[in-house]
Protein backbone atom coordinates (compact mmCIF):
# COMPACT_ATOMS: atom_id res chain seq x y z
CA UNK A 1 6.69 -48.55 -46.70
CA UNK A 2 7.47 -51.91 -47.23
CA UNK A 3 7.82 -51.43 -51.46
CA UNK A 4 10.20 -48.24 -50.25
CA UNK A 5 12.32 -50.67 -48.34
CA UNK A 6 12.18 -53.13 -50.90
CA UNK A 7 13.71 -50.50 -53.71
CA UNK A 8 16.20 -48.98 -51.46
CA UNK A 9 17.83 -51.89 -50.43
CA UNK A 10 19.03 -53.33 -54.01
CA UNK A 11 20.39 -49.39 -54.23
CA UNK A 12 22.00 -49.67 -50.83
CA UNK A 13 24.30 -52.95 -51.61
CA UNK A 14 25.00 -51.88 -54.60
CA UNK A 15 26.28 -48.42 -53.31
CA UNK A 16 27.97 -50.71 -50.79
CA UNK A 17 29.46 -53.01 -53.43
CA UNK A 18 31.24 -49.98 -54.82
CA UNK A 19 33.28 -49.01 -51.52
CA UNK A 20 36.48 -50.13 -51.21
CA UNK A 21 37.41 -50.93 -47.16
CA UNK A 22 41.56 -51.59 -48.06
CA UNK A 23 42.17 -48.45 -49.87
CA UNK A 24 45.09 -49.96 -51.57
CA UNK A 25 44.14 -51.18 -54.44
CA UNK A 26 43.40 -48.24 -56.11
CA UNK A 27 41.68 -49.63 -59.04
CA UNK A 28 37.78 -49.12 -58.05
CA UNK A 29 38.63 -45.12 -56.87
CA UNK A 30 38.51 -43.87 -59.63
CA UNK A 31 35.43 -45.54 -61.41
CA UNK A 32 33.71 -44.90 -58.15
CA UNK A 33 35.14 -40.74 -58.38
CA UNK A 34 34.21 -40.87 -62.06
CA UNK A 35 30.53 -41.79 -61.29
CA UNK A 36 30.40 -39.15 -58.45
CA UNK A 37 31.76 -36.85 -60.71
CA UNK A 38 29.26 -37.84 -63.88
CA UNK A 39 25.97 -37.71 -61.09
CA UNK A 40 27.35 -34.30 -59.65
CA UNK A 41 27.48 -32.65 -63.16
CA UNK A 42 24.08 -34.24 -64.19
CA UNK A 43 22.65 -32.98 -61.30
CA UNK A 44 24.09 -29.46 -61.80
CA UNK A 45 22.84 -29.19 -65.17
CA UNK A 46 19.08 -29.89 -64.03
CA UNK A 47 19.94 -27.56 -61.25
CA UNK A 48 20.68 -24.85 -63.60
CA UNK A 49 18.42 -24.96 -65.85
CA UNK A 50 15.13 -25.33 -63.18
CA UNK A 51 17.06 -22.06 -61.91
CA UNK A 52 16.81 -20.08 -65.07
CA UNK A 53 13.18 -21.43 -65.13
CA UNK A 54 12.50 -19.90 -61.54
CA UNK A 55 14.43 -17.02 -62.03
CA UNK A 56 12.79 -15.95 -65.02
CA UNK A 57 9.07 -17.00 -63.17
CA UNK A 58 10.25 -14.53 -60.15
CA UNK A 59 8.29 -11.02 -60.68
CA UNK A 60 10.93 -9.12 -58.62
CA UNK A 61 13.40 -10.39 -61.09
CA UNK A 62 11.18 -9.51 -64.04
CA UNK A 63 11.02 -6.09 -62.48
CA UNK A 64 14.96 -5.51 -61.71
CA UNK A 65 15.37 -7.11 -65.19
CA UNK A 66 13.28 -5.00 -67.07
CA UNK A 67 15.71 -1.48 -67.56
CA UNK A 68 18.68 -3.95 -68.31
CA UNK A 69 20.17 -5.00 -71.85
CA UNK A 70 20.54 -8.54 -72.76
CA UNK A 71 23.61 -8.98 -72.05
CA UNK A 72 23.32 -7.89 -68.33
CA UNK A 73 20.35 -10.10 -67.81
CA UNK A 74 22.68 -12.90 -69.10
CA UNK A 75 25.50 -11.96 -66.94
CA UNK A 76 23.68 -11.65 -64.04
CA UNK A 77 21.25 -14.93 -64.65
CA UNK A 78 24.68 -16.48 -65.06
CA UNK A 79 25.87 -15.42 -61.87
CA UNK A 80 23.06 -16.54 -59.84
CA UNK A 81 22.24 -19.59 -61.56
CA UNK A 82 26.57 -20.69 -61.31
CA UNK A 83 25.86 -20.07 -57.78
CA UNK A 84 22.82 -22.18 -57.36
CA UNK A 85 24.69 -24.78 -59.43
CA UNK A 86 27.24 -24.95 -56.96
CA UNK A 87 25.79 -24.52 -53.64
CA UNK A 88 22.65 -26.59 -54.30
CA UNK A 89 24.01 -29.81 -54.21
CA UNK A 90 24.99 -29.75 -51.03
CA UNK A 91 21.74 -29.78 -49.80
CA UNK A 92 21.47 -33.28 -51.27
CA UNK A 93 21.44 -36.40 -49.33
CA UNK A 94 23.13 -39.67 -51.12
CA UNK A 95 19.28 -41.05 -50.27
CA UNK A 96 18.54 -38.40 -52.45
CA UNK A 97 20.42 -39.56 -55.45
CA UNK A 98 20.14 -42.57 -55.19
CA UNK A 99 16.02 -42.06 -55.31
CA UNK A 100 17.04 -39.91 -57.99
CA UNK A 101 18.55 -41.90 -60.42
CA UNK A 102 16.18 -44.77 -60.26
CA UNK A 103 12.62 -42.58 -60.20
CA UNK A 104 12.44 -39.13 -62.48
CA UNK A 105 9.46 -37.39 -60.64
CA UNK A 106 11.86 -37.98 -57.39
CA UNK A 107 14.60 -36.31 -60.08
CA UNK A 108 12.19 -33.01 -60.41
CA UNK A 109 11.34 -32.64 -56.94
CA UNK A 110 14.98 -32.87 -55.18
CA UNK A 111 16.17 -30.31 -57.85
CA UNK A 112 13.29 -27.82 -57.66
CA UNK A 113 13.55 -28.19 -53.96
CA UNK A 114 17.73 -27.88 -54.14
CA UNK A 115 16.96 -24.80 -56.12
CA UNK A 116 14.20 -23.26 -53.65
CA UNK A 117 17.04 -23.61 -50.90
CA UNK A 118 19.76 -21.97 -52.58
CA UNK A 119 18.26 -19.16 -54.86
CA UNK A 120 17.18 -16.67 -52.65
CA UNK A 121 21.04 -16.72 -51.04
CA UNK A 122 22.47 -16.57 -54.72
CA UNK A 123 20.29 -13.47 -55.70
CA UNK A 124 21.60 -11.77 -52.69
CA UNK A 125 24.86 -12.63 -53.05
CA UNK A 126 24.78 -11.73 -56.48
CA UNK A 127 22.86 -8.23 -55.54
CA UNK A 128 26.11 -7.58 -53.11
């Protein structure tokens, strides 16, 4: 516990350090919206492609899959995986990236588990 504390507090101040309190200068906004932006689209890649992974592991969608061309399976993978893209990272905690960025089995296991949250709701949606 003590080696947890010890690794998330260096992350904490220097999430911290990146806050601006006036709001008037301006200046650190945007490098601090540019990194939000970079981590989000990192983190929606990984989502999508440990979707396509699951998808393509799920036997129901090997079965619905099997009668359709190519280019329907594409679509709809597409579909659901954009969805899971989208929706998934909301169901992570800035703890979350932060662990994220600094330790990659921590990387694997808050995207598989993003992904878990937010498939089955995409396939149904999709389904619709």
């Amino acid at each position: 516990m003590k080696k947890l504390i010890a690794l998330l507090a260096p992350i904490a101040l220097a999430l911290t350090a990146c806050a601006s309190t006036t709001g008037t200068t301006g200046g650190n906004s945007t490098a601090t919206t540019t990194t939000q932006q970079l981590g989000t689209a990192a983190l929606k890649i990984a989502i999508n492609a440990k979707c396509t992974t699951e998808l393509n592991n799920l036997p129901a969608w090997q079965t619905a899959t099997k009668l359709m061309t190519a280019e329907q399976k594409t679509n709809i993978q597409g579909e659901i995986c954009g969805c899971v893209s989208d929706k998934a990272p909301q169901s992570v905690t800035a703890v979350d990236l932060a662990t994220a960025a600094i330790d990659p089995e921590a990387r694997a296991t808050i995207v598989s588990n993003a992904v878990t949250k937010t498939i089955n709701a995409c396939v149904a949606e999709a389904v619709k």
